[in-house]
N, C-alpha and C. Protein backbone atom coordinates (compact mmCIF):
# COMPACT_ATOMS: atom_id res chain seq x y z
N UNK A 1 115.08 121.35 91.12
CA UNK A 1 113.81 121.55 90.45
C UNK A 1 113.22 122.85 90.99
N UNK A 2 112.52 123.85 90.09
CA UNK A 2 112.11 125.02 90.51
C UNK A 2 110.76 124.74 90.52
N UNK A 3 110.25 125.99 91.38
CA UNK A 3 108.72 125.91 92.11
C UNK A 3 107.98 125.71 90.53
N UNK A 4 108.29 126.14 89.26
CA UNK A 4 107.07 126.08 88.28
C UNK A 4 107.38 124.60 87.85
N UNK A 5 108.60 123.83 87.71
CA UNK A 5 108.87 122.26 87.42
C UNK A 5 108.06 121.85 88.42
N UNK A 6 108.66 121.64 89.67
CA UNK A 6 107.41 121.12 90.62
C UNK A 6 106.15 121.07 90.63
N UNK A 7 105.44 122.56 90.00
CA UNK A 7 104.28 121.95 90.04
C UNK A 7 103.90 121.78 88.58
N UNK A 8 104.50 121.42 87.77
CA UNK A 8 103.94 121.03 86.55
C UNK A 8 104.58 119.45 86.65
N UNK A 9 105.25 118.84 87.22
CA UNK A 9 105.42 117.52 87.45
C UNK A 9 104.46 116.82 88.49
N UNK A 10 104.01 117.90 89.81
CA UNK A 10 102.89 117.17 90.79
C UNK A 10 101.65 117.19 89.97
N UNK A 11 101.37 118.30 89.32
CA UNK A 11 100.26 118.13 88.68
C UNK A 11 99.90 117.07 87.74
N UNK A 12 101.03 116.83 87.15
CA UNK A 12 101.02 116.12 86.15
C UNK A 12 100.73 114.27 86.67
N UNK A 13 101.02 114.63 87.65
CA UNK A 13 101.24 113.13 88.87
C UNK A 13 99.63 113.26 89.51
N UNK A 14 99.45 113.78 89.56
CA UNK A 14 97.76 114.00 90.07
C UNK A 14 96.61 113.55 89.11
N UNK A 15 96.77 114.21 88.08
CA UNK A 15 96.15 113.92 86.61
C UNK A 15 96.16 112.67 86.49
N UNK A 16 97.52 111.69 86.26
CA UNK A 16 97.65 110.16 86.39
C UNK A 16 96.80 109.71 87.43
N UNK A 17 97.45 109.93 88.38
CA UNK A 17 96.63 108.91 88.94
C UNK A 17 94.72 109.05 89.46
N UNK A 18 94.44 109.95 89.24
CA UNK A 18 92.76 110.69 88.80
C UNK A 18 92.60 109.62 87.83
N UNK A 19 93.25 109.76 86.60
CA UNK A 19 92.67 108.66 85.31
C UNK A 19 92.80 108.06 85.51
N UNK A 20 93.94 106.95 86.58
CA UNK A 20 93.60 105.60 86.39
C UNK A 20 92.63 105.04 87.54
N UNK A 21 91.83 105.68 87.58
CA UNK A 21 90.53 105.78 88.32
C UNK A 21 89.51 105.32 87.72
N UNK A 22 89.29 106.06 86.51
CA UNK A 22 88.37 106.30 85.08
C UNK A 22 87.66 105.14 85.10
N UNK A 23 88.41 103.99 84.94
CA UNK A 23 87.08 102.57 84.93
C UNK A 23 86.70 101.88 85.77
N UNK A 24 87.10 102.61 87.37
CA UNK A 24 86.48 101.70 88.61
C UNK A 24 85.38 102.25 88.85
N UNK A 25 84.63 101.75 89.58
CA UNK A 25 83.17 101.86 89.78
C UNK A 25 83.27 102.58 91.20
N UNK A 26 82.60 103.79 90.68
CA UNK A 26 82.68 104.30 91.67
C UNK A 26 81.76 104.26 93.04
N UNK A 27 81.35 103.11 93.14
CA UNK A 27 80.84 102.55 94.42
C UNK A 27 82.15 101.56 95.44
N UNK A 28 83.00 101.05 94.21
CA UNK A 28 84.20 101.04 94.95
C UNK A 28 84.79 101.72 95.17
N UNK A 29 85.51 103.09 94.86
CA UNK A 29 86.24 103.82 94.94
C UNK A 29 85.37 105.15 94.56
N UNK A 30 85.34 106.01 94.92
CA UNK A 30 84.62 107.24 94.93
C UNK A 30 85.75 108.69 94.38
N UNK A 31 85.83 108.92 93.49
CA UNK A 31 87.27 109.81 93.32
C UNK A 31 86.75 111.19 92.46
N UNK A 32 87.24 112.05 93.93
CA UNK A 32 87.09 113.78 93.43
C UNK A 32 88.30 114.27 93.78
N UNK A 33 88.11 115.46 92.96
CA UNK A 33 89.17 116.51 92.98
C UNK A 33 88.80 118.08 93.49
N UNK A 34 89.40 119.27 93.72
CA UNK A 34 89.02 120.30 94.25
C UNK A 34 90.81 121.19 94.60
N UNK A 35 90.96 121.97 94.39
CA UNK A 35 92.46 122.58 93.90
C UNK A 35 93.45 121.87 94.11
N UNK A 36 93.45 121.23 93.65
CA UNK A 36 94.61 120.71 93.28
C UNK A 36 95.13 119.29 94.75
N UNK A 37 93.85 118.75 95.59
CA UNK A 37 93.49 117.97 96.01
C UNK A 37 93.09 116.42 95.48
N UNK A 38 93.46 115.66 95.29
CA UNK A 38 92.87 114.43 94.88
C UNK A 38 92.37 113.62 96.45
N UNK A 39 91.08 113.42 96.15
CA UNK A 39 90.04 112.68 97.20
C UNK A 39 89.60 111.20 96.58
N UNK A 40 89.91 109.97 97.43
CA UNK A 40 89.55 109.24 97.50
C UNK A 40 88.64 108.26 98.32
N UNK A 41 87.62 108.05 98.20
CA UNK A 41 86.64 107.49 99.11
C UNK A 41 86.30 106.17 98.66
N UNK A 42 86.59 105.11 99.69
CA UNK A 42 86.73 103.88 99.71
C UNK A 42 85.33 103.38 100.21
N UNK A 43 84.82 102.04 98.90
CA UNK A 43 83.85 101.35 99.71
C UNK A 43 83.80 101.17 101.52
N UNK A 44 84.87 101.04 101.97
CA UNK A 44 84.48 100.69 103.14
C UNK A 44 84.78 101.68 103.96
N UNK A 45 85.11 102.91 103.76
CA UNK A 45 84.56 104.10 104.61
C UNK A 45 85.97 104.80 104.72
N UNK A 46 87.02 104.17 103.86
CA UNK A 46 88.49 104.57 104.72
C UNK A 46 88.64 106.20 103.30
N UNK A 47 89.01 106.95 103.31
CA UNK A 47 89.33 108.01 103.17
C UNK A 47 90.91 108.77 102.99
N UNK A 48 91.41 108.54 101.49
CA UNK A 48 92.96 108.98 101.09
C UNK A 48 92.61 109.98 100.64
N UNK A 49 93.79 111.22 100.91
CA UNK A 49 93.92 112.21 100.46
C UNK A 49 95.16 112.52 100.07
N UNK A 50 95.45 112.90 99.09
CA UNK A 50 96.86 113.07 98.26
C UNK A 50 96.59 114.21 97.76
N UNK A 51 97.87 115.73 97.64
CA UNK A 51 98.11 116.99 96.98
C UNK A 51 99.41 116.83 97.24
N UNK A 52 99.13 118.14 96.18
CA UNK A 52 100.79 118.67 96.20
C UNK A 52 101.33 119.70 97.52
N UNK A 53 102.43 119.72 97.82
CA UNK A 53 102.73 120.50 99.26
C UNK A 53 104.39 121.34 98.68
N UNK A 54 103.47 122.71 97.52
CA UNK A 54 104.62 123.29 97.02
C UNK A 54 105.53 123.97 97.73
N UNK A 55 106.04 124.16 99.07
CA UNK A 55 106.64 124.93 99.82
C UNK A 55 107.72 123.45 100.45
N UNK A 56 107.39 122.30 100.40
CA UNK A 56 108.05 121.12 100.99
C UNK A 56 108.73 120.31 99.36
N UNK A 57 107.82 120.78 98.54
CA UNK A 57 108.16 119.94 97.03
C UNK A 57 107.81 119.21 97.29
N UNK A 58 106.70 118.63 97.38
CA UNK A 58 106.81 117.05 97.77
C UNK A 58 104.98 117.07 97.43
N UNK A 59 104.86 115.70 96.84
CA UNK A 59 103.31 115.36 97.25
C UNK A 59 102.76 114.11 98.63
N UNK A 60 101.72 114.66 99.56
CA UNK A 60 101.39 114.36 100.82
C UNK A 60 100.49 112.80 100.12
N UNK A 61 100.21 112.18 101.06
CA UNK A 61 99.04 111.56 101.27
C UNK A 61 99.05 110.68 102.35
N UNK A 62 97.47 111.01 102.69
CA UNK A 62 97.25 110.91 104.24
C UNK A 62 95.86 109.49 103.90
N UNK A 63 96.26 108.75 104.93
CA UNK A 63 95.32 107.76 104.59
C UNK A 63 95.32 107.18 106.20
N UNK A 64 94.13 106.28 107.04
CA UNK A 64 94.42 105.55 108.29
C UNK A 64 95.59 106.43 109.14
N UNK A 65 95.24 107.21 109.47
CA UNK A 65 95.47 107.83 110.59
C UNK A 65 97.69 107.57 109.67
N UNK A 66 97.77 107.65 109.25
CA UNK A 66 98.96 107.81 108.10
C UNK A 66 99.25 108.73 106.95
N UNK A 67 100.65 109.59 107.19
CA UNK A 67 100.79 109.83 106.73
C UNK A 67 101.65 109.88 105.77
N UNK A 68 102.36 110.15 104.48
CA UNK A 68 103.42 109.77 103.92
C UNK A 68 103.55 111.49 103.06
N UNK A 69 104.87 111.32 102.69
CA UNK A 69 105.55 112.40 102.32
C UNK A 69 106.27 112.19 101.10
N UNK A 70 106.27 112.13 99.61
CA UNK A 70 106.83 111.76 98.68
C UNK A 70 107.50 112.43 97.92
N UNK A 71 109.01 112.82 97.57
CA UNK A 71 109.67 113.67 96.99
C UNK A 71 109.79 113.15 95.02
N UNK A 72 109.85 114.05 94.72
CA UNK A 72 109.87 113.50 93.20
C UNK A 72 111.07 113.28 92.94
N UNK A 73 111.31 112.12 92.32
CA UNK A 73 113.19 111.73 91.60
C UNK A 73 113.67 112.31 91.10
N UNK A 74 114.73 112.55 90.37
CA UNK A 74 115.18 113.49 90.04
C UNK A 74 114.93 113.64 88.25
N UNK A 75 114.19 112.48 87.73
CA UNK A 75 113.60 112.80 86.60
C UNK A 75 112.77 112.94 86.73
N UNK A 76 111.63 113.34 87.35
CA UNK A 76 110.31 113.71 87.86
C UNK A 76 109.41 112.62 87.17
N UNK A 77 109.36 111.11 87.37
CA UNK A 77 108.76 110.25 86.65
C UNK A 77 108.10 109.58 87.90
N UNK A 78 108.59 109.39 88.81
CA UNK A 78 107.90 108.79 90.21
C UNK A 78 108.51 109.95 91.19
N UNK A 79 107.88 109.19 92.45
CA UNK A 79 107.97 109.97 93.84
C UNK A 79 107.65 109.12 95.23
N UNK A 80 109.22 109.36 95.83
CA UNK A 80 109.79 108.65 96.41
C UNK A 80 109.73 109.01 98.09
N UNK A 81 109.41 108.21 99.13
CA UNK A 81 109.17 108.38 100.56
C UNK A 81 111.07 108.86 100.81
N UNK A 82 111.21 109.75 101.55
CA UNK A 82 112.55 109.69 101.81
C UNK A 82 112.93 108.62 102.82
N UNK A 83 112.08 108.77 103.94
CA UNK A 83 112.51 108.01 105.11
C UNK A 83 112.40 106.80 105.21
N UNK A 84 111.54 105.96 103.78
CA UNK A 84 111.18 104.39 103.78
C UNK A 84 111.67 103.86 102.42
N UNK A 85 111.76 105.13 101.48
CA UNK A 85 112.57 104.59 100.29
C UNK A 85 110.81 104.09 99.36
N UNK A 86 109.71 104.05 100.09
CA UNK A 86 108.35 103.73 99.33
C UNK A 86 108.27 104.62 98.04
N UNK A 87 107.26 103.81 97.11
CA UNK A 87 106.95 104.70 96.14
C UNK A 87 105.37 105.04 96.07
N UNK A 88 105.12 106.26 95.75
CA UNK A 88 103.90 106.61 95.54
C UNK A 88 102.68 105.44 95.09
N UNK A 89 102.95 105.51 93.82
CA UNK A 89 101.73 104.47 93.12
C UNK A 89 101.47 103.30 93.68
N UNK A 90 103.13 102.61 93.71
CA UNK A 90 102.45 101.01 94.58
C UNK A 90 102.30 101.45 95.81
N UNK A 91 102.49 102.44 96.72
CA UNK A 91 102.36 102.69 97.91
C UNK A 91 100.35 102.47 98.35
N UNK A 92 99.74 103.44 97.11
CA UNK A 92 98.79 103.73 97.04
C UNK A 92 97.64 102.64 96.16
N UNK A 93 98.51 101.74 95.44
CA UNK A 93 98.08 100.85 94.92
C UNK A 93 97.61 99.54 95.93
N UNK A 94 98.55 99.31 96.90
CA UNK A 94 98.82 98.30 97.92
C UNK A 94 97.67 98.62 99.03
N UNK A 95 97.83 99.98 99.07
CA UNK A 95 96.79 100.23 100.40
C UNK A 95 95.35 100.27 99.81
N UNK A 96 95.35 100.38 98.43
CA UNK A 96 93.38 99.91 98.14
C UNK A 96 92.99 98.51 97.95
N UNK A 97 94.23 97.79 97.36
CA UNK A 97 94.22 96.54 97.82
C UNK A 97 93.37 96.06 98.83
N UNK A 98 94.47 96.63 100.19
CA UNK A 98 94.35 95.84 101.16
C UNK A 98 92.89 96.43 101.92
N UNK A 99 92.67 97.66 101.30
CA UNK A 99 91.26 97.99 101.67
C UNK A 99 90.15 97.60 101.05
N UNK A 100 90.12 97.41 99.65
CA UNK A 100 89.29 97.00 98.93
C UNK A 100 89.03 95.76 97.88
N UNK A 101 90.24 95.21 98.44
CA UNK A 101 90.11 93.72 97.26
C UNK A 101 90.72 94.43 95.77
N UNK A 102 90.52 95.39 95.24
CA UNK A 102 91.10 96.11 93.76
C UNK A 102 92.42 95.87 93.43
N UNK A 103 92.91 95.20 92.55
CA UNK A 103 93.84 95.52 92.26
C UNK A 103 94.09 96.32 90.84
N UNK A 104 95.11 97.22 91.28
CA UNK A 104 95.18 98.68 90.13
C UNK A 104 96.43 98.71 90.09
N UNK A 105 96.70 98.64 88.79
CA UNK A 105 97.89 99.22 87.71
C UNK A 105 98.45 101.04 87.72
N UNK A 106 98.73 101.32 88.70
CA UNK A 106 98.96 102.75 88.69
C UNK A 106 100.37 102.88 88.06
């Protein structure tokens, strides 16, 4: 995958999961953006941050003193932890869960 696929697939992965944001209340979930940064701010104070990291290919997100590292598949449809085999969405789905009672369809 070349640096302009990459980032028209992270971006495109950013965008998703931004919208499926769209109908939570944002007193539960608090969700901004800023270059190409997606910010999440949790009712109860906890704080995810997910971008793209075009020099690694990969999109980051850092949450509880955690971090994770996600490479895109090779059809650029999900994005995959190398070292745990995790996937992005339920990765990120699971941890607002367990922070916030929400459960989300990412």
């Amino acid at each position: 995958m070349d640096e302009a696929d990459f980032d028209r697939v992270a971006r495109d992965e950013l965008r998703r999961l931004e919208d499926a944001f769209a109908d939570v209340d944002p007193d539960e979930v608090d969700v901004s953006t800023s270059d190409g940064v997606l910010r999440l701010d949790l009712r109860d104070g906890t704080r995810i941050v997910i971008n793209s990291h075009r020099a690694a290919r990969q999109i980051w997100m850092a949450a509880i003193s955690t971090a994770w590292h996600f490479d895109p598949t090779p059809d650029g449809v999900s994005w995959r932890a190398p070292k745990t085999g995790d996937e992005l969405r339920p990765t990120l789905a699971r941890l607002i869960n367990q922070r916030t009672g929400l459960t989300l369809a990412l």
